[in-house]
Protein backbone atom coordinates (compact mmCIF):
# COMPACT_ATOMS: atom_id res chain seq x y z
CA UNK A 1 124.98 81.20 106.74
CA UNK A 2 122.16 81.39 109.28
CA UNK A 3 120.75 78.34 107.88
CA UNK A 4 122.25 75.56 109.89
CA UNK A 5 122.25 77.27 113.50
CA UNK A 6 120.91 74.38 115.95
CA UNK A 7 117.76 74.94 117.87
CA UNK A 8 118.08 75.45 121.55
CA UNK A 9 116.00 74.36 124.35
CA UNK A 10 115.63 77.90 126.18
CA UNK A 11 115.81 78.44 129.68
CA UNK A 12 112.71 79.25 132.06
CA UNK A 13 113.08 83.39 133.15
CA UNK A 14 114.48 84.13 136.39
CA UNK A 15 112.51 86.20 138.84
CA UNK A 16 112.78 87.42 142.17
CA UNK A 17 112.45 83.64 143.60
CA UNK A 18 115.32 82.42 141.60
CA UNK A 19 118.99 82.22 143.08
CA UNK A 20 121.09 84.18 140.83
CA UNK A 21 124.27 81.87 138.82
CA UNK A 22 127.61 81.76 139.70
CA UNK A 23 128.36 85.28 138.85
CA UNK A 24 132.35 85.70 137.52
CA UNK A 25 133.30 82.01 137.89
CA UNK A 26 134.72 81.98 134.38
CA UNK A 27 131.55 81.51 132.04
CA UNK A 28 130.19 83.94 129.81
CA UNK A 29 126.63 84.97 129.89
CA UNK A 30 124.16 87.14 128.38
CA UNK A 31 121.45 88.65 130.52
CA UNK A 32 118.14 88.93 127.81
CA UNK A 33 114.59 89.00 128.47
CA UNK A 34 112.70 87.12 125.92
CA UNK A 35 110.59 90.16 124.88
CA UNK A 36 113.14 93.39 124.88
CA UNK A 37 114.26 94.02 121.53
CA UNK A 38 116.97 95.68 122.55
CA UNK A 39 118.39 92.22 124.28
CA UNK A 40 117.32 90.80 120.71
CA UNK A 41 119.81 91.96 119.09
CA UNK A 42 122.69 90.52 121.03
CA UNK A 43 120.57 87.75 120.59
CA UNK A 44 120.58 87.35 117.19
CA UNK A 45 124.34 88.54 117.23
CA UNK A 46 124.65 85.47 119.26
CA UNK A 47 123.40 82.95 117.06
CA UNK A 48 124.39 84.20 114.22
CA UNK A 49 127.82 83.35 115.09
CA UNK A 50 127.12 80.15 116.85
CA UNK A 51 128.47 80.73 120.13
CA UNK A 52 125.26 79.12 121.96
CA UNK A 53 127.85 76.95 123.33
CA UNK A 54 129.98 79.67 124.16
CA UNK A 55 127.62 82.55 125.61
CA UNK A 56 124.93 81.41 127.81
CA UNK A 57 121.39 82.89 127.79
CA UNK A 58 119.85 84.05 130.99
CA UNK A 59 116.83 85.00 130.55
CA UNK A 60 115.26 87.76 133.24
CA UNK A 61 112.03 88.42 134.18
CA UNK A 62 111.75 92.27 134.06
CA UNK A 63 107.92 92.29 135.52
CA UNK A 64 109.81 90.39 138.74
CA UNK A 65 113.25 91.18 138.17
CA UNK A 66 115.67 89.46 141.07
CA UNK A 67 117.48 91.72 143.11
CA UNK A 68 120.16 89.82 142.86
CA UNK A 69 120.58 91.46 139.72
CA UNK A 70 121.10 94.66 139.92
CA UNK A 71 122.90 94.30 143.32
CA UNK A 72 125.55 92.02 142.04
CA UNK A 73 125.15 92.00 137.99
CA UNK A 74 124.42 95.14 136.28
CA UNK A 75 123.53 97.88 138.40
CA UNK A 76 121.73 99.80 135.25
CA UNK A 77 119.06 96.54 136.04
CA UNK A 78 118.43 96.48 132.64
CA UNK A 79 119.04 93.83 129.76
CA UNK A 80 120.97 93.03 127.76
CA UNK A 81 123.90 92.88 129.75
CA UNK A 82 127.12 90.19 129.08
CA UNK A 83 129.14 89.05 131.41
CA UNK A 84 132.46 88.06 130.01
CA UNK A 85 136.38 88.07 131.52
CA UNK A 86 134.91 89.16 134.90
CA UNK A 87 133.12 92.11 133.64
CA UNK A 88 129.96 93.11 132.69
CA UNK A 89 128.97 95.17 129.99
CA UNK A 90 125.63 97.14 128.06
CA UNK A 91 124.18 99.13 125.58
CA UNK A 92 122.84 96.75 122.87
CA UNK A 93 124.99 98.53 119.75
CA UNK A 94 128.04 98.31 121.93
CA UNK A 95 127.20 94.76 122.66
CA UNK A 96 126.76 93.33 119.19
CA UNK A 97 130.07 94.58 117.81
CA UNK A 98 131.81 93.76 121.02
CA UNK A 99 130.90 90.30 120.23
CA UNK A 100 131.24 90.65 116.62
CA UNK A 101 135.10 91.41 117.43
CA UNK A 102 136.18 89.52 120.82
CA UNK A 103 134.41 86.27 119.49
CA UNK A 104 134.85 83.34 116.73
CA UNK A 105 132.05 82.79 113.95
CA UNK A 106 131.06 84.28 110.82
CA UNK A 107 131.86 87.63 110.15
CA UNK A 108 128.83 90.47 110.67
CA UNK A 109 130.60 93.45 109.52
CA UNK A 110 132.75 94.48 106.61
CA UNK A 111 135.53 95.10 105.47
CA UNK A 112 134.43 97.46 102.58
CA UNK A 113 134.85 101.18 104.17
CA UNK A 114 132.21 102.75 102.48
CA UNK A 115 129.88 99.76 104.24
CA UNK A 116 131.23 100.53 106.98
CA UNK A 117 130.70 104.33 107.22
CA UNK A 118 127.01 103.44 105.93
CA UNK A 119 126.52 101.01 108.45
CA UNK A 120 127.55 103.49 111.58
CA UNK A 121 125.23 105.97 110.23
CA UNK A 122 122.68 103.11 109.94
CA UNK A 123 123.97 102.52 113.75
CA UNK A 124 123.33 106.38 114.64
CA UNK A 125 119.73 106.67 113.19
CA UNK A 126 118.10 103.64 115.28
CA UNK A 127 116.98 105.56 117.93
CA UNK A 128 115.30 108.14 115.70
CA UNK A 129 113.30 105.83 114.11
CA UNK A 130 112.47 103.90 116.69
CA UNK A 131 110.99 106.99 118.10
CA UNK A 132 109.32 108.29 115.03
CA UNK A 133 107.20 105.16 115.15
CA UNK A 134 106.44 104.71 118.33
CA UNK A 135 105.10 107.92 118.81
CA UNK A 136 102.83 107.22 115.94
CA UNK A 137 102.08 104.09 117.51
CA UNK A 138 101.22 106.10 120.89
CA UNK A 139 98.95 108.07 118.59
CA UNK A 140 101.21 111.32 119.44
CA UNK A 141 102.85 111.63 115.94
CA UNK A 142 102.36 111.84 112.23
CA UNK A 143 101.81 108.85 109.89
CA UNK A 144 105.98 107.40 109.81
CA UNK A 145 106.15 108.06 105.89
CA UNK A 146 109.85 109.60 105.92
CA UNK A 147 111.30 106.91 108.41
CA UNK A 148 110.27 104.02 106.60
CA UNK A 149 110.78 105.94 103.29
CA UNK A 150 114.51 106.24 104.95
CA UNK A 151 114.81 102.26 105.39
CA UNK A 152 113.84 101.66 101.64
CA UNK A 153 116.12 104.48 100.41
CA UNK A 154 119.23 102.67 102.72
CA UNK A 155 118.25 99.03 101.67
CA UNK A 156 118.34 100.34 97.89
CA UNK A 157 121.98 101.53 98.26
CA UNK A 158 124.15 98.50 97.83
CA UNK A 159 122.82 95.56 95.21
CA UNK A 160 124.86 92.83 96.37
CA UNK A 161 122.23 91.41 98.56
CA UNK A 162 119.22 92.36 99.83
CA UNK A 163 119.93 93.72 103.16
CA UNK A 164 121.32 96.94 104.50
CA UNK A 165 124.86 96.19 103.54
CA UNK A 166 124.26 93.71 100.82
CA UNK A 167 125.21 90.96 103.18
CA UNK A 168 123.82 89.99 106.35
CA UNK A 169 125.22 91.96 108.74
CA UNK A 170 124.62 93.70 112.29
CA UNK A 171 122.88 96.32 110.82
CA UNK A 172 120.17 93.97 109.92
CA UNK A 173 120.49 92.68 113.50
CA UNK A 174 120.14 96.10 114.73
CA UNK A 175 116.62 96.78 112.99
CA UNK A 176 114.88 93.48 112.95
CA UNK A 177 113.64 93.32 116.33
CA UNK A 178 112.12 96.69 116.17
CA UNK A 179 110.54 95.92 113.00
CA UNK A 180 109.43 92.31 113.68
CA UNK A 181 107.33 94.58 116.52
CA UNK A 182 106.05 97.29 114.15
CA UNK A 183 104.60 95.81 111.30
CA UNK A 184 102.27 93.82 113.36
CA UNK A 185 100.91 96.28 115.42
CA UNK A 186 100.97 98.96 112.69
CA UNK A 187 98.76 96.61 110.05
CA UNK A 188 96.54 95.50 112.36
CA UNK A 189 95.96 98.62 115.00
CA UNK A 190 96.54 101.68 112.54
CA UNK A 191 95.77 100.23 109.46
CA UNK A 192 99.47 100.86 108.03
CA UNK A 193 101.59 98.47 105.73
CA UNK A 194 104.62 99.45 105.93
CA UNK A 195 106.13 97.65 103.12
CA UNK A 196 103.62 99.49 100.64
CA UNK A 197 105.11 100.89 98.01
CA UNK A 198 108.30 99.61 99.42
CA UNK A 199 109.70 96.79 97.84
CA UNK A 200 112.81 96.75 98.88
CA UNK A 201 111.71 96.59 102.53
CA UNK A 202 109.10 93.75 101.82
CA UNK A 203 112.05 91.89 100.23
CA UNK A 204 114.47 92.83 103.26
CA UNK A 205 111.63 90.79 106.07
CA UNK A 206 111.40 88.15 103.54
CA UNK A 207 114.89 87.27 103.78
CA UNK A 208 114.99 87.97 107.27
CA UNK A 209 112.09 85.71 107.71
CA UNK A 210 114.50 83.08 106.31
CA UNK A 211 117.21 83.16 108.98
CA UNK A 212 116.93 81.13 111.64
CA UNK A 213 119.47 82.76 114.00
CA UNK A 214 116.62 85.40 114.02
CA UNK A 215 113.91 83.04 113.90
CA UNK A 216 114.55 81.54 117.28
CA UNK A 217 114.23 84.94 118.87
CA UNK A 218 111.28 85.98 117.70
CA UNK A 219 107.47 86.06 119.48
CA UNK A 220 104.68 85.41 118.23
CA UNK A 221 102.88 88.66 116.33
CA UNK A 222 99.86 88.74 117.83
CA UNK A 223 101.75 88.83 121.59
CA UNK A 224 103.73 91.47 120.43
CA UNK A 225 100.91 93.51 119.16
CA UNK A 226 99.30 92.44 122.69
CA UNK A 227 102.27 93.90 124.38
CA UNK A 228 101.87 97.18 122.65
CA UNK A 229 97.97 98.24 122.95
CA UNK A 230 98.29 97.07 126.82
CA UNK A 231 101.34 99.59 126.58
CA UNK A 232 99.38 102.38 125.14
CA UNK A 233 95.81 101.01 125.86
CA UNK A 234 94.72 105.03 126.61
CA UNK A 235 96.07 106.45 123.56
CA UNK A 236 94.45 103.31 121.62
């Protein structure tokens, strides 16, 4: 599905220099910074259903963030945001199913209702391992055995596939971008793999390693693991 998603030329941040677009005159746009994983995964969302054409990226540089912004944009000042029928909305979860049901392209989600009772649990528990890990990564936690061991145990429930669902679906949208940030930093600054003794996970960033609507969001590893230790350079 992901396969034949056309490569875009990507647009130059906007800081506090730049003149803001024109805000509300009818095109949609989605306000991302190239390194947030939580703007990732509208992102992804994004291209996965081919709407480069239809949903603009701009891109926001949150070390020199434009007032403009948060004065006339999103006053959260924080990305992602979309802008779409003269409003503007956030929270990445809401934003990847809002476009998963107000826009055209392939399907995301499922029909199937035990996938989809799986996948809002799936939803629910981002946050908490998100957390897990990056207080391990802070060096203010214990080794992230059980959340990892929780990935392999959900990717191991449906055999139709080898993602969450089976399928390629926002749940794998909703976890990439955290892991495409963890297994860097964890193999190279604490010494953890974590798809040891996990095959089902190894197999899972294989395949996402194949799609190139996620491919053309992602950073290079060793920036992202750069990114970290200058984050927690005095736990490190």
């Amino acid at each position: 599905m992901a396969a034949n998603v056309a490569r875009e030329i990507l647009p130059p941040a906007l800081d506090s220099t730049s003149d803001p677009p024109a805000i509300f005159d009818g095109t949609t746009r989605l306000y991302i910074s190239y390194t947030c994983p939580y703007a990732q995964h509208v992102w992804i969302t994004r291209n996965s259903k081919r709407l480069q054409e239809k949903i603009k990226l701009v891109p926001i540089d949150l070390k020199n963030r434009p007032d403009w912004y948060k004065e006339k944009v999103y006053p959260p000042n924080k990305v992602p945001s979309l802008e779409h029928n003269n409003e503007v909305k956030g929270e990445s979860l809401d934003l990847i199913k809002y476009i998963e049901s107000h826009f055209e392209g392939p399907s995301l989600f499922p029909d199937d209702p035990t996938k989809k009772e799986f996948a809002e649990e799936l939803f629910s528990y981002t946050d908490t391992f998100s957390k897990i890990v990056v207080s391990f990564m802070k060096g203010d936690g214990n080794e992230p055995d059980a959340a990892f061991d929780h990935i392999e145990t959900a990717l191991s429930k449906f055999n139709d596939g080898p993602f969450f669902l089976g399928q390629f679906s926002l749940v794998d949208i909703a976890y990439a971008p955290f892991i495409e940030r963890f297994q860097p930093f964890l193999l190279e600054v604490k010494r953890y793999d974590i798809t040891a003794g996990r095959p089902k996970l190894a197999a899972w960033i294989e395949e996402m390693n194949k799609n190139e609507a996620f491919n053309q969001t992602r950073r290079d590893p060793k920036e992202l693991v750069e990114i970290y230790k200058q984050r927690f350079m005095s736990q490190l």
